[in-house]
Protein backbone atom coordinates (compact mmCIF):
# COMPACT_ATOMS: atom_id res chain seq x y z
CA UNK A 1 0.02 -17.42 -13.71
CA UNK A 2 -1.47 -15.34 -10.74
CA UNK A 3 2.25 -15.66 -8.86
CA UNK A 4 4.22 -14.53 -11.99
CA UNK A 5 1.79 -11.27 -12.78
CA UNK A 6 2.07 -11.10 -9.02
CA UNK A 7 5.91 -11.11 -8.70
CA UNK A 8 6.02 -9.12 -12.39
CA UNK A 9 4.14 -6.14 -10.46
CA UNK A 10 5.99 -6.10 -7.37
CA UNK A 11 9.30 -5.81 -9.95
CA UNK A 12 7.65 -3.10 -11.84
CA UNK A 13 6.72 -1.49 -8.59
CA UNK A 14 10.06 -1.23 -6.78
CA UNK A 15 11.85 -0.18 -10.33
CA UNK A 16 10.24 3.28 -9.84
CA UNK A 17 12.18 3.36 -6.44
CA UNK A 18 14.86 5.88 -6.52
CA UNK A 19 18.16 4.35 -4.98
CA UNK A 20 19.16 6.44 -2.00
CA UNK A 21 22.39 4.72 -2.69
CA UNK A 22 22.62 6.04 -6.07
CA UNK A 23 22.00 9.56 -5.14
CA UNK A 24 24.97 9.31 -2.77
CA UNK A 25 22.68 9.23 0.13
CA UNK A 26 21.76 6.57 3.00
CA UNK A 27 19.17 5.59 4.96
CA UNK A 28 18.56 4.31 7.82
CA UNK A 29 16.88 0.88 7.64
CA UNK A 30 13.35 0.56 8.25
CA UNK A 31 12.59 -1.44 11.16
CA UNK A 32 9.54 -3.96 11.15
CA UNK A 33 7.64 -1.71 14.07
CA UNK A 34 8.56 1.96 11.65
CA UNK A 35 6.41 -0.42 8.69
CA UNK A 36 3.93 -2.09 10.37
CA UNK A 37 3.10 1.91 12.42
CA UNK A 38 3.07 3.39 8.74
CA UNK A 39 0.62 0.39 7.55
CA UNK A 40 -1.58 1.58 11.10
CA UNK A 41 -1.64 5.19 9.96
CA UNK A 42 -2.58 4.37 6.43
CA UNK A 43 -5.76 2.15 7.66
CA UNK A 44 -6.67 4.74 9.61
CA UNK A 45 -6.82 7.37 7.39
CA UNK A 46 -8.42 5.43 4.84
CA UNK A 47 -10.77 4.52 7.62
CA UNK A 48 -11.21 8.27 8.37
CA UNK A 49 -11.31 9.70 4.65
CA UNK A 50 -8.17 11.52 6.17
CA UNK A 51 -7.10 13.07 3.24
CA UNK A 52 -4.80 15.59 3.79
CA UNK A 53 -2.78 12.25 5.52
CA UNK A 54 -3.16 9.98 2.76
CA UNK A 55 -1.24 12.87 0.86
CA UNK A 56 1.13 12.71 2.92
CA UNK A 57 1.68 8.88 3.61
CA UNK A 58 1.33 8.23 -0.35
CA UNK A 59 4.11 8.38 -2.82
CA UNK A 60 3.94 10.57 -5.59
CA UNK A 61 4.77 7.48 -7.38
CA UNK A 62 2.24 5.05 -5.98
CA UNK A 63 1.37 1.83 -7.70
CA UNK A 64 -1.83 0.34 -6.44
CA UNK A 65 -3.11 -2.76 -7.87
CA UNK A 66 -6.48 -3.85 -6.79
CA UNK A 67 -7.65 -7.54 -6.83
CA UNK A 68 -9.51 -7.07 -9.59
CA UNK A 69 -6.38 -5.83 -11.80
CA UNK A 70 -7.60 -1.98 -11.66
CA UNK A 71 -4.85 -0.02 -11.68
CA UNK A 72 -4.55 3.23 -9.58
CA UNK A 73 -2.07 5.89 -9.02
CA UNK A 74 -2.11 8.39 -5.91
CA UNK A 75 -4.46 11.08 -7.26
CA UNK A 76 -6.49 8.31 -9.27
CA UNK A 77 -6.74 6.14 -5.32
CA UNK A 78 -7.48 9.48 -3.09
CA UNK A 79 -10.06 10.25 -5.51
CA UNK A 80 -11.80 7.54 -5.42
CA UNK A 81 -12.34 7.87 -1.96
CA UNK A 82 -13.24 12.07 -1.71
CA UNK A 83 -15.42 11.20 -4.69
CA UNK A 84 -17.44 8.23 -2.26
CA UNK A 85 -17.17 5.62 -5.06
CA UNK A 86 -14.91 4.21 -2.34
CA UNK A 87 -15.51 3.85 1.24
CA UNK A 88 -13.84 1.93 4.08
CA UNK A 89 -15.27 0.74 6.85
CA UNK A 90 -13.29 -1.97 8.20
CA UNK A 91 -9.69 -3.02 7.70
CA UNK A 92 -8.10 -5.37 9.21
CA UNK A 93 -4.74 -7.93 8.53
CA UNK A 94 -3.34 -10.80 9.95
CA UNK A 95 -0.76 -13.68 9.01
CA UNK A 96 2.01 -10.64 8.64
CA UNK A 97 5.45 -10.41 7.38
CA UNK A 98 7.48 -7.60 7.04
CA UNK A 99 11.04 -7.92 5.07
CA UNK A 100 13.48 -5.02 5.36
CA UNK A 101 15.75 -4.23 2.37
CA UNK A 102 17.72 -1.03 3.29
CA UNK A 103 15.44 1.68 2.71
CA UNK A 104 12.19 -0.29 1.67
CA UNK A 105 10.26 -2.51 4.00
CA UNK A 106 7.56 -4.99 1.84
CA UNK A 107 4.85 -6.40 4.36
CA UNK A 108 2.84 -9.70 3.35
CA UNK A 109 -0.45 -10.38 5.06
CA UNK A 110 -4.17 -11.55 4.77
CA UNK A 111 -6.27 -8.69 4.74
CA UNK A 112 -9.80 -8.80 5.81
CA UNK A 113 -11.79 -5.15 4.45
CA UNK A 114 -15.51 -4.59 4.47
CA UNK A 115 -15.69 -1.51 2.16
CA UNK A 116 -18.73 0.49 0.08
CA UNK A 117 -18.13 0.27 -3.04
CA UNK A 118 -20.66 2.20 -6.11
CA UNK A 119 -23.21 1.89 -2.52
CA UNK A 120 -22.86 -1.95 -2.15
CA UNK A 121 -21.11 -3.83 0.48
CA UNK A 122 -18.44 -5.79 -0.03
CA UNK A 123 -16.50 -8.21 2.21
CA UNK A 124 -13.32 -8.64 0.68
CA UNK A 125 -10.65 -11.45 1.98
CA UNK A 126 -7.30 -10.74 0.27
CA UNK A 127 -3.36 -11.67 0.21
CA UNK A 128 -1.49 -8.32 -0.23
CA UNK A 129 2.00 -6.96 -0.92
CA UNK A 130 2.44 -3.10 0.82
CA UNK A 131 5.86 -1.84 0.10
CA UNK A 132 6.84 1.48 1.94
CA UNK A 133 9.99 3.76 1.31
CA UNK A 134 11.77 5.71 3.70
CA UNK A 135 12.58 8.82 2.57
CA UNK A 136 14.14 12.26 4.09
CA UNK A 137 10.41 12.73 5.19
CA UNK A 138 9.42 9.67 6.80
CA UNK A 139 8.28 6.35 5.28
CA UNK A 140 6.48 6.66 1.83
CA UNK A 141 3.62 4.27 0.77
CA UNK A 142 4.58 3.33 -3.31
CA UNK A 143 3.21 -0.22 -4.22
CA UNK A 144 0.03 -2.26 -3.15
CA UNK A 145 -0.43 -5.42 -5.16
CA UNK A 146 -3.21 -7.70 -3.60
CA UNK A 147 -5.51 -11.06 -4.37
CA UNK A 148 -8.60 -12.36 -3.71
CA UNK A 149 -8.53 -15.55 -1.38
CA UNK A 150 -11.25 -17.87 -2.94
């Protein structure tokens, strides 16, 4: 059941994507170094409550889906964080994949976060989906979908 709600997410995810196809456009395909370097600059500026980055890095369109099922959008994630509900101290991944499809890369990986969350500490082992965009202004975080590894 997790897998199918898993897969069903990642589907509803990437049909928000706009098609640069479809507008008449192309890209140039995302390479697995371009991905894993935008992944790097997201951790760090979650890391570093870089907000002004996240901005940037984050699609207008992003759908993150916690472990837990909590659903967040861009503004509903970033706050979370400025607001200090949320707080990263550690992220790290390992056991990575990264798929190129065009203009979208999708990375799979075990990700290993120790993060303050409501003021308690959490260790949090997880399998996660990232999917990132390229657009005319660089690669575009737009999906997260993760679960907790028992």
């Amino acid at each position: 059941m997790r897998l199918i709600l898993s897969a069903l997410g990642v589907l509803f995810a990437l049909s928000f994507l706009p098609s640069a196809h479809a507008a008449g456009g192309a890209c140039n395909p995302v390479s697995r170094e371009e991905a894993l370097k935008a992944e790097d600059a997201r951790y760090a500026a979650q890391l570093g409550n870089d907000f002004a980055a996240m901005d940037k890095l984050f699609s207008p369109e992003l759908v993150y889906i916690h472990s837990n099922a909590e659903l967040d959008s861009k503004a509903s994630f970033i706050e979370s964080m400025h607001s200090g509900a949320v707080k990263y101290k550690a992220m790290r991944r390992s056991d990575v994949t990264v798929r190129n499809f065009g203009c979208i890369a999708i990375i799979n990986g075990i990700g290993n976060y120790d993060v303050l969350f409501k003021g308690n500490d959490l260790k949090v082992a997880l399998r996660f989906t990232s999917i990132w965009q390229k657009t005319n202004d660089g690669l575009q975080f737009v999906s997260w979908q993760s679960t907790r590894i028992p």
